[in-house]
Protein backbone atom coordinates (compact mmCIF):
# COMPACT_ATOMS: atom_id res chain seq x y z
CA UNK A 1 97.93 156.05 70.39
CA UNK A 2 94.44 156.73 71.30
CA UNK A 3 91.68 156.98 68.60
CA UNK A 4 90.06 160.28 68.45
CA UNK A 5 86.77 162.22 67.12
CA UNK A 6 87.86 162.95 63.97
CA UNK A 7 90.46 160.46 62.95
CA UNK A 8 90.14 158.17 60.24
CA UNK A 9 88.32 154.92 61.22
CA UNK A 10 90.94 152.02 60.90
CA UNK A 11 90.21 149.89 57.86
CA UNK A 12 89.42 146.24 58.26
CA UNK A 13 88.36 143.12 56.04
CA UNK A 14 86.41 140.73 58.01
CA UNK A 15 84.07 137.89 57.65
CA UNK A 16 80.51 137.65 58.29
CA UNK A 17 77.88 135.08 59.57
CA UNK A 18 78.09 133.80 55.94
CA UNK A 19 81.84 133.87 55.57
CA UNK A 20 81.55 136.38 53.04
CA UNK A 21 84.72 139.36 53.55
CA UNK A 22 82.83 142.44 54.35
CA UNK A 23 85.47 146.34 54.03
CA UNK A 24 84.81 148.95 55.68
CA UNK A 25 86.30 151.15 53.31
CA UNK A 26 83.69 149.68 51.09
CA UNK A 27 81.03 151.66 53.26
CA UNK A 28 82.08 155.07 52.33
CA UNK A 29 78.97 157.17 51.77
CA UNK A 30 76.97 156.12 54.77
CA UNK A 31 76.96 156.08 58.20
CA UNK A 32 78.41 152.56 59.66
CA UNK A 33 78.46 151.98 63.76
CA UNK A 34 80.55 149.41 64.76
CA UNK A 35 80.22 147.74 67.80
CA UNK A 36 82.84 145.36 69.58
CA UNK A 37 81.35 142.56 72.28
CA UNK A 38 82.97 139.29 74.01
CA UNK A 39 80.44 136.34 73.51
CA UNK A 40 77.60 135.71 71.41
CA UNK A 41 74.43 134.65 73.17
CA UNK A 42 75.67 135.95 76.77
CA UNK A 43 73.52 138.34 79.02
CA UNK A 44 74.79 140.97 77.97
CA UNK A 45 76.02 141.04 74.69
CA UNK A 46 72.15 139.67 73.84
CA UNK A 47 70.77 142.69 75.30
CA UNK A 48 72.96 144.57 73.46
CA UNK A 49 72.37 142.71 69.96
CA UNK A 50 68.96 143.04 70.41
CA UNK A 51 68.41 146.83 71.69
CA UNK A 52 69.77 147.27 68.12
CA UNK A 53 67.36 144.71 66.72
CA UNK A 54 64.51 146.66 68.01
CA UNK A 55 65.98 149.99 66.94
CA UNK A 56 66.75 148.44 63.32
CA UNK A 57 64.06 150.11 61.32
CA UNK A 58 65.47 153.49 62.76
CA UNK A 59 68.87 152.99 61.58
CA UNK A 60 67.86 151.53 58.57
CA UNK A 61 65.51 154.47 57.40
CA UNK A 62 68.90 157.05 58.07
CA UNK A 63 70.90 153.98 55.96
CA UNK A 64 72.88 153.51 58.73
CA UNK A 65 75.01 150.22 58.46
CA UNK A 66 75.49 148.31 61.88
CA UNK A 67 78.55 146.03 62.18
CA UNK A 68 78.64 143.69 65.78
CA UNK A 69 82.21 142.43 66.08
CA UNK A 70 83.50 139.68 68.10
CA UNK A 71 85.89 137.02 67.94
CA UNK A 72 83.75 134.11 67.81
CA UNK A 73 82.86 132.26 64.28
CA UNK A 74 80.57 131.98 61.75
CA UNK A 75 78.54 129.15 63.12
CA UNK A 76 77.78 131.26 66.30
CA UNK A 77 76.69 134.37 64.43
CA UNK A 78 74.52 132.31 62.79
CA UNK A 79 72.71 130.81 65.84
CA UNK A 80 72.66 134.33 67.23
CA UNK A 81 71.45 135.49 64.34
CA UNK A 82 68.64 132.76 64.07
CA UNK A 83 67.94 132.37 67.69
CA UNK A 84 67.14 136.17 68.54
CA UNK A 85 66.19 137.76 64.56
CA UNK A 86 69.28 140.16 64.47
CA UNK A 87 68.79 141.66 61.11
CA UNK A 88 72.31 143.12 61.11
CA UNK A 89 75.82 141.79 60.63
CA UNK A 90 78.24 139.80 62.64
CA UNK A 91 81.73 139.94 61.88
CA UNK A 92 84.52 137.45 62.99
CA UNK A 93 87.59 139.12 64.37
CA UNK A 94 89.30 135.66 65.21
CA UNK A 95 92.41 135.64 68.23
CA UNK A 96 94.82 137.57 68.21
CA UNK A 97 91.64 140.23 67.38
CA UNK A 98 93.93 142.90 65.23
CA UNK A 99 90.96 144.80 64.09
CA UNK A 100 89.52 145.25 67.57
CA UNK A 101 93.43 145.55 68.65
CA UNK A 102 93.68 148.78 66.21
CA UNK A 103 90.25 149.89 67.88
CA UNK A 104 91.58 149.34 71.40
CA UNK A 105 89.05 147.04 72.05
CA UNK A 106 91.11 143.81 72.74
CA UNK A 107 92.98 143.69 76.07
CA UNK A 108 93.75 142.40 79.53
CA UNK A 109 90.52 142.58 81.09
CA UNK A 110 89.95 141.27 85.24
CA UNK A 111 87.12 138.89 86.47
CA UNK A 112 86.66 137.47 89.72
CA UNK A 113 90.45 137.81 90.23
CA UNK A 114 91.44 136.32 87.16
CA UNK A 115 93.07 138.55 84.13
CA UNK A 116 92.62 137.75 80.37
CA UNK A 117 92.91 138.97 77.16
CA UNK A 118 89.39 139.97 75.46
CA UNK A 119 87.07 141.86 73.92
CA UNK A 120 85.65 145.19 75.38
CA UNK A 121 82.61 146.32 74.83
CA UNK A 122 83.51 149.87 72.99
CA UNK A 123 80.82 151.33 69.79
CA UNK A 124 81.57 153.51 67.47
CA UNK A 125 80.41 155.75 64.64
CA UNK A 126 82.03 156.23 61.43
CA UNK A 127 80.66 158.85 59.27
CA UNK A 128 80.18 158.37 55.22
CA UNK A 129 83.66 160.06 54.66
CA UNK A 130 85.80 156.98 56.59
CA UNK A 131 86.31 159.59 60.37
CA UNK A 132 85.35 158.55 63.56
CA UNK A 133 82.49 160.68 64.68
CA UNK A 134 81.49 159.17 67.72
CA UNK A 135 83.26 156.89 70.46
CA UNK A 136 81.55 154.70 73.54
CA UNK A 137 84.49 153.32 75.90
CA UNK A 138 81.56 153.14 78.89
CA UNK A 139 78.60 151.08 76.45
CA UNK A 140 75.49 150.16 78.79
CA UNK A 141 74.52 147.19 77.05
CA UNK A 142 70.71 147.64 76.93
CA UNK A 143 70.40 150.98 75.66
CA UNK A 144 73.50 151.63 73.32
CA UNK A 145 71.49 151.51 70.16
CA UNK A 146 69.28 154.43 71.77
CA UNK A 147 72.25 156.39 72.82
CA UNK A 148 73.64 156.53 69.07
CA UNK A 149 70.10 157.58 68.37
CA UNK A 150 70.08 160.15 70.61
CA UNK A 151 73.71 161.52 69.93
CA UNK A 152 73.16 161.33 66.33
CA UNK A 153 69.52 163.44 67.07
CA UNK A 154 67.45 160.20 65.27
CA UNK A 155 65.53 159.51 68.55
């Protein structure tokens, strides 16, 4: 089963920095991207986190919800959050990761040799009726939040 343009996005309940339960069904009516990294405060997933930081006041002003997903906890998020101003939300998609599982963004992944199961760093954008309308399997880290732009015809 792979997801597809069009298909509904699958519905989750997860919660956020604040342990609060944040639905995505609850999101109908606007635009939501989700985006799936392995580790807060790493390299990569920071450049990521904060390419959408500075693009924030774009995505904001089209009332587009952005949702960073990873399996770590609340008290991470939070010193993410705090340490680099992310304005958005982190959700906590704990191990065995079903919501990034039903995204197919949890899996055996290779490094240095060595093969695990984690998080891939996939994106994508849900439109206000619930379908996917855009997928990123290949995410450069520092410039995914100008890609959506782009794709989306924001930039």
């Amino acid at each position: 089963m792979t997801l597809q343009i069009g298909d509904p996005a699958p519905d989750f309940n997860l919660p956020n920095q604040d342990g609060t339960l944040v639905q995505l069904a609850s999101l109908r009516g606007q635009r939501v991207v989700i985006y799936f990294y392995p580790k807060d405060d790493t390299p990569g997933c920071t450049k990521e986190a904060c390419n959408f930081r500075d693009q924030w006041e774009r995505f904001e002003a089209n009332d587009i919800k952005v949702l960073g997903i990873s399996k770590d906890g609340a008290t991470s998020h939070t010193k993410f959050i705090n340490k680099y101003q992310i304005p958005f939300t982190l959700l906590s998609d704990a191990e065995p990761c079903p919501v990034a599982s039903s995204y197919e963004s949890y899996g055996l992944k290779k490094f240095m040799g060595r093969e695990y199961m984690g998080m891939m760093r996939h994106s994508f954008v849900v439109d206000p009726k619930g379908n996917l309308e855009l997928i990123y399997l290949k995410v450069k880290a520092a410039t995914m939040a100008d890609q959506i732009l782009k794709d989306l015809g924001l930039d």
